[in-house]
PDB file of N, CA and C in Angstrom:
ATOM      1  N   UNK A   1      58.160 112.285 134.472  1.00  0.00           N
ATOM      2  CA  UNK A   1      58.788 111.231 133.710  1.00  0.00           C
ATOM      3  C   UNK A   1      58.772 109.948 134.541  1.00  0.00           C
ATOM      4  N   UNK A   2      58.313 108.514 133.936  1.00  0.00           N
ATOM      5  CA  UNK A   2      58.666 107.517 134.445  1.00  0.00           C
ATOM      6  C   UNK A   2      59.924 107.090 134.582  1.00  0.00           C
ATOM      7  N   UNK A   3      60.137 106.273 135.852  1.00  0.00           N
ATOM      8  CA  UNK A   3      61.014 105.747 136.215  1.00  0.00           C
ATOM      9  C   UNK A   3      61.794 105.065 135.019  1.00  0.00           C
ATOM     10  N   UNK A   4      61.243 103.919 134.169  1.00  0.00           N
ATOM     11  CA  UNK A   4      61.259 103.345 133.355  1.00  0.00           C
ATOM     12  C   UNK A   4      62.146 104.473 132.135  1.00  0.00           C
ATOM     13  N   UNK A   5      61.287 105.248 131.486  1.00  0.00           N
ATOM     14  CA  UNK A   5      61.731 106.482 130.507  1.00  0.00           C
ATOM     15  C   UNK A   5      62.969 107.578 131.018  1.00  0.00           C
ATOM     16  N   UNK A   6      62.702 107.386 132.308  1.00  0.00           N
ATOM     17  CA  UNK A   6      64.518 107.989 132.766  1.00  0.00           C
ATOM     18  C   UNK A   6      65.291 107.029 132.606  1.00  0.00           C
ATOM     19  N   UNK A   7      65.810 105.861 133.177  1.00  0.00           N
ATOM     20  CA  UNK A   7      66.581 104.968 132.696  1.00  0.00           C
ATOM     21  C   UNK A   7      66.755 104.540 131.368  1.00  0.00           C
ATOM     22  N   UNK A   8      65.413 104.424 130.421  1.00  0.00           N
ATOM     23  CA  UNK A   8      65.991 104.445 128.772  1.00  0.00           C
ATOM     24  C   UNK A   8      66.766 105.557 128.088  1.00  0.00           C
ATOM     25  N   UNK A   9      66.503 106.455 129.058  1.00  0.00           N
ATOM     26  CA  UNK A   9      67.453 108.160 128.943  1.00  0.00           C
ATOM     27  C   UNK A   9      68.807 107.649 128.974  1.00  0.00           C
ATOM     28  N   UNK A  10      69.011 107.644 129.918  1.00  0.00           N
ATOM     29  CA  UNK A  10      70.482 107.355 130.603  1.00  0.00           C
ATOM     30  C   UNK A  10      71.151 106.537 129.855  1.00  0.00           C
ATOM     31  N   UNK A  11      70.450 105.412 129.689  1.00  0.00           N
ATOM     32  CA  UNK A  11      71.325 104.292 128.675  1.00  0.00           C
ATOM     33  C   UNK A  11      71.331 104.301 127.334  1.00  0.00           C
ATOM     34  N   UNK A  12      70.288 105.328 126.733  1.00  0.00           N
ATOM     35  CA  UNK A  12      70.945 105.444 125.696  1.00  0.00           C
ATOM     36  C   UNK A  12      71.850 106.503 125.392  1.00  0.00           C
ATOM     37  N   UNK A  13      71.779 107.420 126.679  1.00  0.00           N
ATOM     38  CA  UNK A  13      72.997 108.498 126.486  1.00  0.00           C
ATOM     39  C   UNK A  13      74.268 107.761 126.662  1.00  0.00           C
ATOM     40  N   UNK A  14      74.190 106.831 127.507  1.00  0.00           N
ATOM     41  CA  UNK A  14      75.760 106.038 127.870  1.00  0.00           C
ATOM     42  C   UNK A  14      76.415 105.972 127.057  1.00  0.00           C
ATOM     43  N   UNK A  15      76.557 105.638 125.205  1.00  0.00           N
ATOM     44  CA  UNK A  15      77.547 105.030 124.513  1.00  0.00           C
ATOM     45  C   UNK A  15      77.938 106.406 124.365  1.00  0.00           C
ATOM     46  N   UNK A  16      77.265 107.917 124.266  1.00  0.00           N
ATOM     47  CA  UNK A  16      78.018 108.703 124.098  1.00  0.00           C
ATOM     48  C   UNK A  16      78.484 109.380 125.081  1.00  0.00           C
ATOM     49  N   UNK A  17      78.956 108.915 126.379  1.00  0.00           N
ATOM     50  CA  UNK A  17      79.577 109.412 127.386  1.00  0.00           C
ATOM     51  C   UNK A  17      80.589 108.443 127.699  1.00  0.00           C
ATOM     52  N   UNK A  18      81.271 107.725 126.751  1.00  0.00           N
ATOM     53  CA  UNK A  18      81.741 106.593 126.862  1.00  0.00           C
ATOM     54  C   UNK A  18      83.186 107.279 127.131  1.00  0.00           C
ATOM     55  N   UNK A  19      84.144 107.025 127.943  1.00  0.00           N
ATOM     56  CA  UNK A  19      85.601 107.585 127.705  1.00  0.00           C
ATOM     57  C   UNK A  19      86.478 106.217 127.838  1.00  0.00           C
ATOM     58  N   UNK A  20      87.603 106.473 127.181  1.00  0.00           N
ATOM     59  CA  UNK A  20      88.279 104.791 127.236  1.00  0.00           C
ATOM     60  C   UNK A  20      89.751 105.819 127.368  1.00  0.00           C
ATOM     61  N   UNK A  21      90.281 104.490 127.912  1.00  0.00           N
ATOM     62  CA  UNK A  21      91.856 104.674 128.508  1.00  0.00           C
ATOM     63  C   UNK A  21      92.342 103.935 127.407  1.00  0.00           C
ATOM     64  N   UNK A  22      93.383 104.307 127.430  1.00  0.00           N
ATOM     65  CA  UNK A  22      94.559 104.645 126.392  1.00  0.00           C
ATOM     66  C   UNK A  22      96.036 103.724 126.325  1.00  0.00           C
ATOM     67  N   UNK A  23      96.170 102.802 125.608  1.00  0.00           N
ATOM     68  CA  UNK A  23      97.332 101.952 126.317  1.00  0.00           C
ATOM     69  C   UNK A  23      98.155 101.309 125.500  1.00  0.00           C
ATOM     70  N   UNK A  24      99.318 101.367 125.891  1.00  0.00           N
ATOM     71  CA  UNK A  24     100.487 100.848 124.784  1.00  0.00           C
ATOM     72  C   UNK A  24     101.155  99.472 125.257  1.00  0.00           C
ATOM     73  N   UNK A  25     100.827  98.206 124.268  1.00  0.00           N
ATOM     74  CA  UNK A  25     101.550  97.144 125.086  1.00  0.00           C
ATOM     75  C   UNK A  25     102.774  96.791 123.964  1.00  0.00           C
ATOM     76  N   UNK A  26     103.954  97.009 124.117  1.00  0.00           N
ATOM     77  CA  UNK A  26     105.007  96.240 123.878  1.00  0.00           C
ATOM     78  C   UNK A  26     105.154  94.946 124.005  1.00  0.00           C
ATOM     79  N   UNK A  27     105.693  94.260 122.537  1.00  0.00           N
ATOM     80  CA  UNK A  27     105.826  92.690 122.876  1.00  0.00           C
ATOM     81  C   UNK A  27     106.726  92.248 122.109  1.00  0.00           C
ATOM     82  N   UNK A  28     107.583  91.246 122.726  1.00  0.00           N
ATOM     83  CA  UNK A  28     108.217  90.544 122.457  1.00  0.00           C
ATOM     84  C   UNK A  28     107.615  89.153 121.298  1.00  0.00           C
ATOM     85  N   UNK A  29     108.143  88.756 120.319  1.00  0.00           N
ATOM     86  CA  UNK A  29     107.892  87.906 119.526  1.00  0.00           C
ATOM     87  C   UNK A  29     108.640  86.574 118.976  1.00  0.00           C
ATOM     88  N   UNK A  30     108.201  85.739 118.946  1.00  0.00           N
ATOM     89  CA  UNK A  30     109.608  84.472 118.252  1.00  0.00           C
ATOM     90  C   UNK A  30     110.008  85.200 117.182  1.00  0.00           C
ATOM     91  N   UNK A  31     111.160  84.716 116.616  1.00  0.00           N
ATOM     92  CA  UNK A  31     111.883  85.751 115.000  1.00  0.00           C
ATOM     93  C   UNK A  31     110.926  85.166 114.451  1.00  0.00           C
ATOM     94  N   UNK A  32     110.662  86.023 113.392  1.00  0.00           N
ATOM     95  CA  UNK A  32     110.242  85.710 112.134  1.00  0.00           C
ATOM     96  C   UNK A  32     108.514  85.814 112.020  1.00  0.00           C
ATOM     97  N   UNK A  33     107.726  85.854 113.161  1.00  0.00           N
ATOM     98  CA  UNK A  33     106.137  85.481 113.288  1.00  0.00           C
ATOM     99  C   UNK A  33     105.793  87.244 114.035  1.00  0.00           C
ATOM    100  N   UNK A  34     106.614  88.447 113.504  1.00  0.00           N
ATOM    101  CA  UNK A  34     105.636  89.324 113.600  1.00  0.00           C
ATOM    102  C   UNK A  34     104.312  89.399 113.308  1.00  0.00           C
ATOM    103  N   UNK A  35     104.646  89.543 111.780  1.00  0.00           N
ATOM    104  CA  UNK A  35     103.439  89.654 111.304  1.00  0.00           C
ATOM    105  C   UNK A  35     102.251  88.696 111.414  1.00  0.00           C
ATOM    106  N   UNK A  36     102.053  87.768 111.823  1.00  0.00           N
ATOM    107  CA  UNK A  36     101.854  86.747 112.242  1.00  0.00           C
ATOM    108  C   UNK A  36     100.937  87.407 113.685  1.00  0.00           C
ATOM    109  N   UNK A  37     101.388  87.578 114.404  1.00  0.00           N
ATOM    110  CA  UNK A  37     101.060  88.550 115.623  1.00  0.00           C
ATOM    111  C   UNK A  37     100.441  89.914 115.343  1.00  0.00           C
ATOM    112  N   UNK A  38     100.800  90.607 114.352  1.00  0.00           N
ATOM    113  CA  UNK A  38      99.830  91.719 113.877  1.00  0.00           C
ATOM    114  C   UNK A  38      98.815  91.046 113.728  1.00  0.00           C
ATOM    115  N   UNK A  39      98.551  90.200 112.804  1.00  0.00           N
ATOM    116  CA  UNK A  39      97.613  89.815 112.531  1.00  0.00           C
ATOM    117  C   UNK A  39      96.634  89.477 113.387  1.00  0.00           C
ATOM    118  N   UNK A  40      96.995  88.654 114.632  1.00  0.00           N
ATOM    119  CA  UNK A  40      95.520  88.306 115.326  1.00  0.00           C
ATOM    120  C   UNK A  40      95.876  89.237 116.535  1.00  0.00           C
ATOM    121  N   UNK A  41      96.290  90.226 116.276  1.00  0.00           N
ATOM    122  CA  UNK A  41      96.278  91.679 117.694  1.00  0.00           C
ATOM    123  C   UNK A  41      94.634  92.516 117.142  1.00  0.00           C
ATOM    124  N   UNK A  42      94.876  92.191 115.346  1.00  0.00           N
ATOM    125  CA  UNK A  42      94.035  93.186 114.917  1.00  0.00           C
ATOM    126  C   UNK A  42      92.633  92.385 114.871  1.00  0.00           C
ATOM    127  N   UNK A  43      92.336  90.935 115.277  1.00  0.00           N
ATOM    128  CA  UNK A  43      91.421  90.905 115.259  1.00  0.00           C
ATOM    129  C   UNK A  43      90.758  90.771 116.748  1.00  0.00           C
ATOM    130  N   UNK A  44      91.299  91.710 117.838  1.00  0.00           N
ATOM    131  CA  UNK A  44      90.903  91.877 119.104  1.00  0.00           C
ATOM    132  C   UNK A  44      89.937  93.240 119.047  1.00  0.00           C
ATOM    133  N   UNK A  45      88.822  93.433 119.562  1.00  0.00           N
ATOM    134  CA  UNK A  45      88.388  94.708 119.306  1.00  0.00           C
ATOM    135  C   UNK A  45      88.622  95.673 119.656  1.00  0.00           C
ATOM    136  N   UNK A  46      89.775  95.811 120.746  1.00  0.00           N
ATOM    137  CA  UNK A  46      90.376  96.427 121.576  1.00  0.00           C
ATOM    138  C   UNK A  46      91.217  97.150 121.086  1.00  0.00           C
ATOM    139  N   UNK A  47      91.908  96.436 120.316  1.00  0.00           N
ATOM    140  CA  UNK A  47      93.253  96.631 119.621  1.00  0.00           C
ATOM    141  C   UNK A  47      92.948  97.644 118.078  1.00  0.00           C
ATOM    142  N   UNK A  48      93.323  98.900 117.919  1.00  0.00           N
ATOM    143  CA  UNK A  48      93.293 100.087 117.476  1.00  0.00           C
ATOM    144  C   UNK A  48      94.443 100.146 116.097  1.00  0.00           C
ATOM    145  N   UNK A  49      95.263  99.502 116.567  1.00  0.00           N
ATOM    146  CA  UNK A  49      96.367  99.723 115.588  1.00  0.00           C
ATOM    147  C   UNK A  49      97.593  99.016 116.401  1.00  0.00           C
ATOM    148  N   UNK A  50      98.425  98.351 115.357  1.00  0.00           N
ATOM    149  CA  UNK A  50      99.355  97.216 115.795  1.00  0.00           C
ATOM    150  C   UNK A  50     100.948  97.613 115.001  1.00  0.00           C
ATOM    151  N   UNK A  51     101.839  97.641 115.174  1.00  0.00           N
ATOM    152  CA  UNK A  51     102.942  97.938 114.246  1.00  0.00           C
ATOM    153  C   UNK A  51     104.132  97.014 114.981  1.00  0.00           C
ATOM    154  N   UNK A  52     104.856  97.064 113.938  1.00  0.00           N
ATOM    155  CA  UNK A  52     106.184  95.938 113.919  1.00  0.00           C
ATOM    156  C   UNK A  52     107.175  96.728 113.859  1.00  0.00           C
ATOM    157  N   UNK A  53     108.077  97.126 114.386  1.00  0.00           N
ATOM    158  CA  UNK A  53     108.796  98.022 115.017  1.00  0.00           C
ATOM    159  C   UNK A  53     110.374  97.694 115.755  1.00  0.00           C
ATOM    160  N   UNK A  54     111.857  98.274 114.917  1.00  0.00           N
ATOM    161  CA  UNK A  54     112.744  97.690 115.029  1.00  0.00           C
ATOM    162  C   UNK A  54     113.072  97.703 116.624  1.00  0.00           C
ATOM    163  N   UNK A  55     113.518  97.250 117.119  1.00  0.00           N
ATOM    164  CA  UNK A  55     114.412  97.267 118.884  1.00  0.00           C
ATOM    165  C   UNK A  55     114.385  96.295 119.698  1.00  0.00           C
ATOM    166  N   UNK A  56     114.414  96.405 121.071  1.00  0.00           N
ATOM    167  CA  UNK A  56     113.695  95.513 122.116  1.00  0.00           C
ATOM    168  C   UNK A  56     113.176  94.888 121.805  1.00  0.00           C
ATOM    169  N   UNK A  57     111.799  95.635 121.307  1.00  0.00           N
ATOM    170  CA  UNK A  57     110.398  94.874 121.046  1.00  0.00           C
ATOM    171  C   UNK A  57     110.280  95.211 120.048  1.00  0.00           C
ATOM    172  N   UNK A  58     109.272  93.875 119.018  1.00  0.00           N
ATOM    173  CA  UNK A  58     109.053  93.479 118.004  1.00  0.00           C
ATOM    174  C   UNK A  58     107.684  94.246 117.475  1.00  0.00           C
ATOM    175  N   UNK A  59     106.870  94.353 118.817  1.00  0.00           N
ATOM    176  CA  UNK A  59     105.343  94.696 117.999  1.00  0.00           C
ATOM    177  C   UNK A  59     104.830  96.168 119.077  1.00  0.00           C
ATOM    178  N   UNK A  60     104.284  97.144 118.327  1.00  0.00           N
ATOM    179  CA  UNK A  60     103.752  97.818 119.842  1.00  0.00           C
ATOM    180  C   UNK A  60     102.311  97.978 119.190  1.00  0.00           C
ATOM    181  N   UNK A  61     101.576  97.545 119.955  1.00  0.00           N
ATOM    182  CA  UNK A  61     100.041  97.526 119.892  1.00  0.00           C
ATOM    183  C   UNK A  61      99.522  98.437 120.830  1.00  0.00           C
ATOM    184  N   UNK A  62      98.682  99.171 120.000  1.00  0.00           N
ATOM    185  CA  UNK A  62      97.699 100.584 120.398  1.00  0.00           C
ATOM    186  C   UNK A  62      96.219 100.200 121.052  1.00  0.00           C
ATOM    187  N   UNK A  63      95.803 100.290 121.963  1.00  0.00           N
ATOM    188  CA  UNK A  63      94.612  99.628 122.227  1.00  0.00           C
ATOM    189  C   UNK A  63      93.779 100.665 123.256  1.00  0.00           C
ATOM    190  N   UNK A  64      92.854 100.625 123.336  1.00  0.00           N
ATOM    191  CA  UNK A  64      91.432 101.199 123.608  1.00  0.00           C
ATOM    192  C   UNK A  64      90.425 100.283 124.903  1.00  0.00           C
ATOM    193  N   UNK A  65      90.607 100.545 126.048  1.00  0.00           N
ATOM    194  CA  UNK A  65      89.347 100.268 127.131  1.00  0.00           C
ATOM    195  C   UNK A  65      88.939 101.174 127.637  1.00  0.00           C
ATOM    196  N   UNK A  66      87.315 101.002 127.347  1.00  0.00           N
ATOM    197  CA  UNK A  66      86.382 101.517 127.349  1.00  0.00           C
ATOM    198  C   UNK A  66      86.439 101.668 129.467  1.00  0.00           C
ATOM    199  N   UNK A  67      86.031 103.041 130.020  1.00  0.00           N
ATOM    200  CA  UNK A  67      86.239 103.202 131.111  1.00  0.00           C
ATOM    201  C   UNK A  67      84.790 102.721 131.865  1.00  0.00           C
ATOM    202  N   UNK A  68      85.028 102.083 133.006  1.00  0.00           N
ATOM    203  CA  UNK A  68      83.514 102.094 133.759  1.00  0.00           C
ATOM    204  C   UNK A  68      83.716 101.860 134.950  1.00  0.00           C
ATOM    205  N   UNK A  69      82.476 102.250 135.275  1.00  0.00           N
ATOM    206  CA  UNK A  69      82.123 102.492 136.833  1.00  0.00           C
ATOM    207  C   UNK A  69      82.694 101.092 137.894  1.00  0.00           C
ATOM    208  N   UNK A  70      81.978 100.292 137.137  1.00  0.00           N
ATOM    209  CA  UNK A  70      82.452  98.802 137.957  1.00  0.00           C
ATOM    210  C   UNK A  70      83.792  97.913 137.931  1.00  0.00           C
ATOM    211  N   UNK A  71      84.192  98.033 136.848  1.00  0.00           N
ATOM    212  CA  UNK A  71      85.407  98.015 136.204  1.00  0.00           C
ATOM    213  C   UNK A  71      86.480  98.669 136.297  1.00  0.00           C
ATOM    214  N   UNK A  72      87.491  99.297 136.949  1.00  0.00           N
ATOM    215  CA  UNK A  72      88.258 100.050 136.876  1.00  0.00           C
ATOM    216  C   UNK A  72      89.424 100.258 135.376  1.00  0.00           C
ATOM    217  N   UNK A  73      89.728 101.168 134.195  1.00  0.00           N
ATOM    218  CA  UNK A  73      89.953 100.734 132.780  1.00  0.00           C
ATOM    219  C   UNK A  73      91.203 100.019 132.851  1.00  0.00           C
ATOM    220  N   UNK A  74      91.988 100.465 134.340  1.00  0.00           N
ATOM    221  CA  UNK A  74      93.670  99.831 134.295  1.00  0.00           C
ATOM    222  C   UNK A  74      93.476  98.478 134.140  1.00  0.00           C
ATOM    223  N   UNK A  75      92.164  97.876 134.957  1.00  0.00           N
ATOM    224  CA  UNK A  75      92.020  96.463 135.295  1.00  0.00           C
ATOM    225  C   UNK A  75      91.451  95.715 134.207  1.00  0.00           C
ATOM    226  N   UNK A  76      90.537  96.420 133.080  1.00  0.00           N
ATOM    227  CA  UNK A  76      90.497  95.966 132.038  1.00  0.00           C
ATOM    228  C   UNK A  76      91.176  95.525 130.975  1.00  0.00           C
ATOM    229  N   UNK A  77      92.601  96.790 130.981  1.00  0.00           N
ATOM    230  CA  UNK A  77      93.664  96.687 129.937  1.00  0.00           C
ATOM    231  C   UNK A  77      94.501  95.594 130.300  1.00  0.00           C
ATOM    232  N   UNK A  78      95.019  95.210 131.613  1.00  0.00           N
ATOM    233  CA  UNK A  78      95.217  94.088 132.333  1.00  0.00           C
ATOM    234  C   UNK A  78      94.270  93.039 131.567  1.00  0.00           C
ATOM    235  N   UNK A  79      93.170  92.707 132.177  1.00  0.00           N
ATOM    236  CA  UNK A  79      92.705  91.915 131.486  1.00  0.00           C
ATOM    237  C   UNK A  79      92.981  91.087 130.266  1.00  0.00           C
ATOM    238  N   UNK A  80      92.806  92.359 129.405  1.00  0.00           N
ATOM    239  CA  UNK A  80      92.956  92.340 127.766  1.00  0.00           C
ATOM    240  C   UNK A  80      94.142  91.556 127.890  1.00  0.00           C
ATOM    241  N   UNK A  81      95.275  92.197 127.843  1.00  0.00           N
ATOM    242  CA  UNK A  81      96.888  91.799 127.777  1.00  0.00           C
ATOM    243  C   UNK A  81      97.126  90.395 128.281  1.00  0.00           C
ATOM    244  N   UNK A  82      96.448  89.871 129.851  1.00  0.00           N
ATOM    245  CA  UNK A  82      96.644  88.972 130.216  1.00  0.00           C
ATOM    246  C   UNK A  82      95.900  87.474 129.584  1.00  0.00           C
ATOM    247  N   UNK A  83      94.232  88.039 129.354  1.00  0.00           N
ATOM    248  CA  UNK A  83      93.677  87.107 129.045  1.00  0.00           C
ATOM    249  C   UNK A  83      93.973  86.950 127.116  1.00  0.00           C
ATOM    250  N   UNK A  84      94.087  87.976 126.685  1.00  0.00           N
ATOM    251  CA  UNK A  84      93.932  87.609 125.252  1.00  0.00           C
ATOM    252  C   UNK A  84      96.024  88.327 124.736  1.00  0.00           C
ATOM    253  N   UNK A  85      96.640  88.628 124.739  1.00  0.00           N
ATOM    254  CA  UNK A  85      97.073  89.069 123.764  1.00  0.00           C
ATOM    255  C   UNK A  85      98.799  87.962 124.260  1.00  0.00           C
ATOM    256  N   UNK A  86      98.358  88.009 125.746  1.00  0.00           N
ATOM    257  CA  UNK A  86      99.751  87.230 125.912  1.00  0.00           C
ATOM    258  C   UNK A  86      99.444  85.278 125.784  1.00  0.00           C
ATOM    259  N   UNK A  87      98.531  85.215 124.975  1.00  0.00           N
ATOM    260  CA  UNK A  87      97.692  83.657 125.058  1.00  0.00           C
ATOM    261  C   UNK A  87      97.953  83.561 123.264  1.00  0.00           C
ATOM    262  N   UNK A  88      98.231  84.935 122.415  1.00  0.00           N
ATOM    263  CA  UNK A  88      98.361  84.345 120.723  1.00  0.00           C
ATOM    264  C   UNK A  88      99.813  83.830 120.952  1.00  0.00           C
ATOM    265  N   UNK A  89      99.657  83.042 119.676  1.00  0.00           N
ATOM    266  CA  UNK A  89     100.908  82.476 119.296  1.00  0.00           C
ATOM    267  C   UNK A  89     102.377  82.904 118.971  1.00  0.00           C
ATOM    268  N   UNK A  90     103.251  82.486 119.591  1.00  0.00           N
ATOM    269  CA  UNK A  90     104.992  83.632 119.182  1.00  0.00           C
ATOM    270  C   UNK A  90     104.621  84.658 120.288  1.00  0.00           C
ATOM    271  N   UNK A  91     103.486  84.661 120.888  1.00  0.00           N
ATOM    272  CA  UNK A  91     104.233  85.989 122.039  1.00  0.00           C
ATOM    273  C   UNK A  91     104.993  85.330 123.338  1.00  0.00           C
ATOM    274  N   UNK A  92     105.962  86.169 123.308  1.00  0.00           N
ATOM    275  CA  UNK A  92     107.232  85.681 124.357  1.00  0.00           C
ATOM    276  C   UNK A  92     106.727  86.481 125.621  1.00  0.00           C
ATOM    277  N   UNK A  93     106.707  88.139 125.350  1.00  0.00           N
ATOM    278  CA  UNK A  93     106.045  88.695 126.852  1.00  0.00           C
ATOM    279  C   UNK A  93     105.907  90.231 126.217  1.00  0.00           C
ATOM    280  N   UNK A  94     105.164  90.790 126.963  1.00  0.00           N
ATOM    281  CA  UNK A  94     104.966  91.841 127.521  1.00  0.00           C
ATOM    282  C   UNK A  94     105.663  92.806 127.839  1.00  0.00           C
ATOM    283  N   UNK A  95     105.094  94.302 127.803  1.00  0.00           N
ATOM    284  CA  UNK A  95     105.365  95.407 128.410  1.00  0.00           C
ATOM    285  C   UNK A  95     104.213  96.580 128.124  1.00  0.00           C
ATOM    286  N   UNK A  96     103.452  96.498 129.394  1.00  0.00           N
ATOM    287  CA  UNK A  96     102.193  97.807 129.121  1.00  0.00           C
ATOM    288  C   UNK A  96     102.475  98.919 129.402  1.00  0.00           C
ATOM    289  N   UNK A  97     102.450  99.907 128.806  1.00  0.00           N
ATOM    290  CA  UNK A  97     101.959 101.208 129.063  1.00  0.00           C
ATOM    291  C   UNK A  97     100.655 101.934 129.352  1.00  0.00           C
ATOM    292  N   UNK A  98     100.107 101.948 130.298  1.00  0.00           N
ATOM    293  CA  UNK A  98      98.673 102.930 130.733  1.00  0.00           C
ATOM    294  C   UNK A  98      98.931 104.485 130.380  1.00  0.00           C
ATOM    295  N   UNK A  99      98.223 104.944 129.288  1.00  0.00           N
ATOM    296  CA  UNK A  99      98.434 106.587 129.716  1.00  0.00           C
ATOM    297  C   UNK A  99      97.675 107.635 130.593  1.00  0.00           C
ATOM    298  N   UNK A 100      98.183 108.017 131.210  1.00  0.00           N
ATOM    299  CA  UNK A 100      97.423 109.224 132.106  1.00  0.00           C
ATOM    300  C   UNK A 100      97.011 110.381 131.506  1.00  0.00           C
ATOM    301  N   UNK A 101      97.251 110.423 130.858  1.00  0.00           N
ATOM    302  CA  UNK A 101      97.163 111.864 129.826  1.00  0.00           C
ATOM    303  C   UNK A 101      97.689 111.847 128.573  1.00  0.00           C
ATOM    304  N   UNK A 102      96.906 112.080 127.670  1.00  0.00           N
ATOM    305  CA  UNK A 102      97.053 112.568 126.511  1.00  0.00           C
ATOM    306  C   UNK A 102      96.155 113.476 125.476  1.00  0.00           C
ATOM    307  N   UNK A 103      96.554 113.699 124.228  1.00  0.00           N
ATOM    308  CA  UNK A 103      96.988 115.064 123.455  1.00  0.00           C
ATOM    309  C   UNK A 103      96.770 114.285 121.780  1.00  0.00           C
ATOM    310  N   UNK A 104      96.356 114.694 121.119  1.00  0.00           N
ATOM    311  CA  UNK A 104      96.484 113.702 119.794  1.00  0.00           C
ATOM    312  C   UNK A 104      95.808 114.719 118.808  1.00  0.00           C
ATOM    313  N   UNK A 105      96.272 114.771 117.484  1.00  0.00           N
ATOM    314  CA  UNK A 105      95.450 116.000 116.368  1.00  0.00           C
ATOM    315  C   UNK A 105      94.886 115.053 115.386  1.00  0.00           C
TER     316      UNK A 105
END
């Protein structure tokens, strides 16, 4: 096998060896602009599922990074949270959850 034809191997096996970390960010919101905040959580690609939710916190958003070699996924979900989700409008702050493990049917 060429060099070349092993590496088109590999990369196209990659998307299905893909594993992503798992992460829950809690957020705080101005009154009244939840939904408002659902709204552009869900147009992050990251972001899995978003809900508005009575207590503390206003919104808990479900989100998905993709794991990699160069990248570490904690530092991605970081990322995410820092660069995009605490930058929409009405978010007051934060609270992430990373999971280490999980279980889901």
């Amino acid at each position: 096998m060429k060099v070349q034809d092993f590496l088109k191997a590999i990369g196209d096996a990659l998307p299905k060896l893909a594993v992503f970390q798992k992460a829950f960010v809690l957020i705080k919101v101005a009154p009244g602009h939840e939904k408002d905040v659902v709204d552009e959580l869900m147009k992050i690609k990251e972001v899995q599922e978003a809900h508005v939710v009575p207590g503390e916190w206003d919104v808990l958003a479900v989100v998905n990074s993709q794991k990699e070699i160069v990248v570490p996924s904690d530092q991605k979900v970081y990322n995410l949270v820092m660069d995009k989700i605490v930058k929409i409008k009405n978010v007051q702050d934060t609270n992430t959850m990373v999971s280490q493990f999980s279980k889901s049917k």
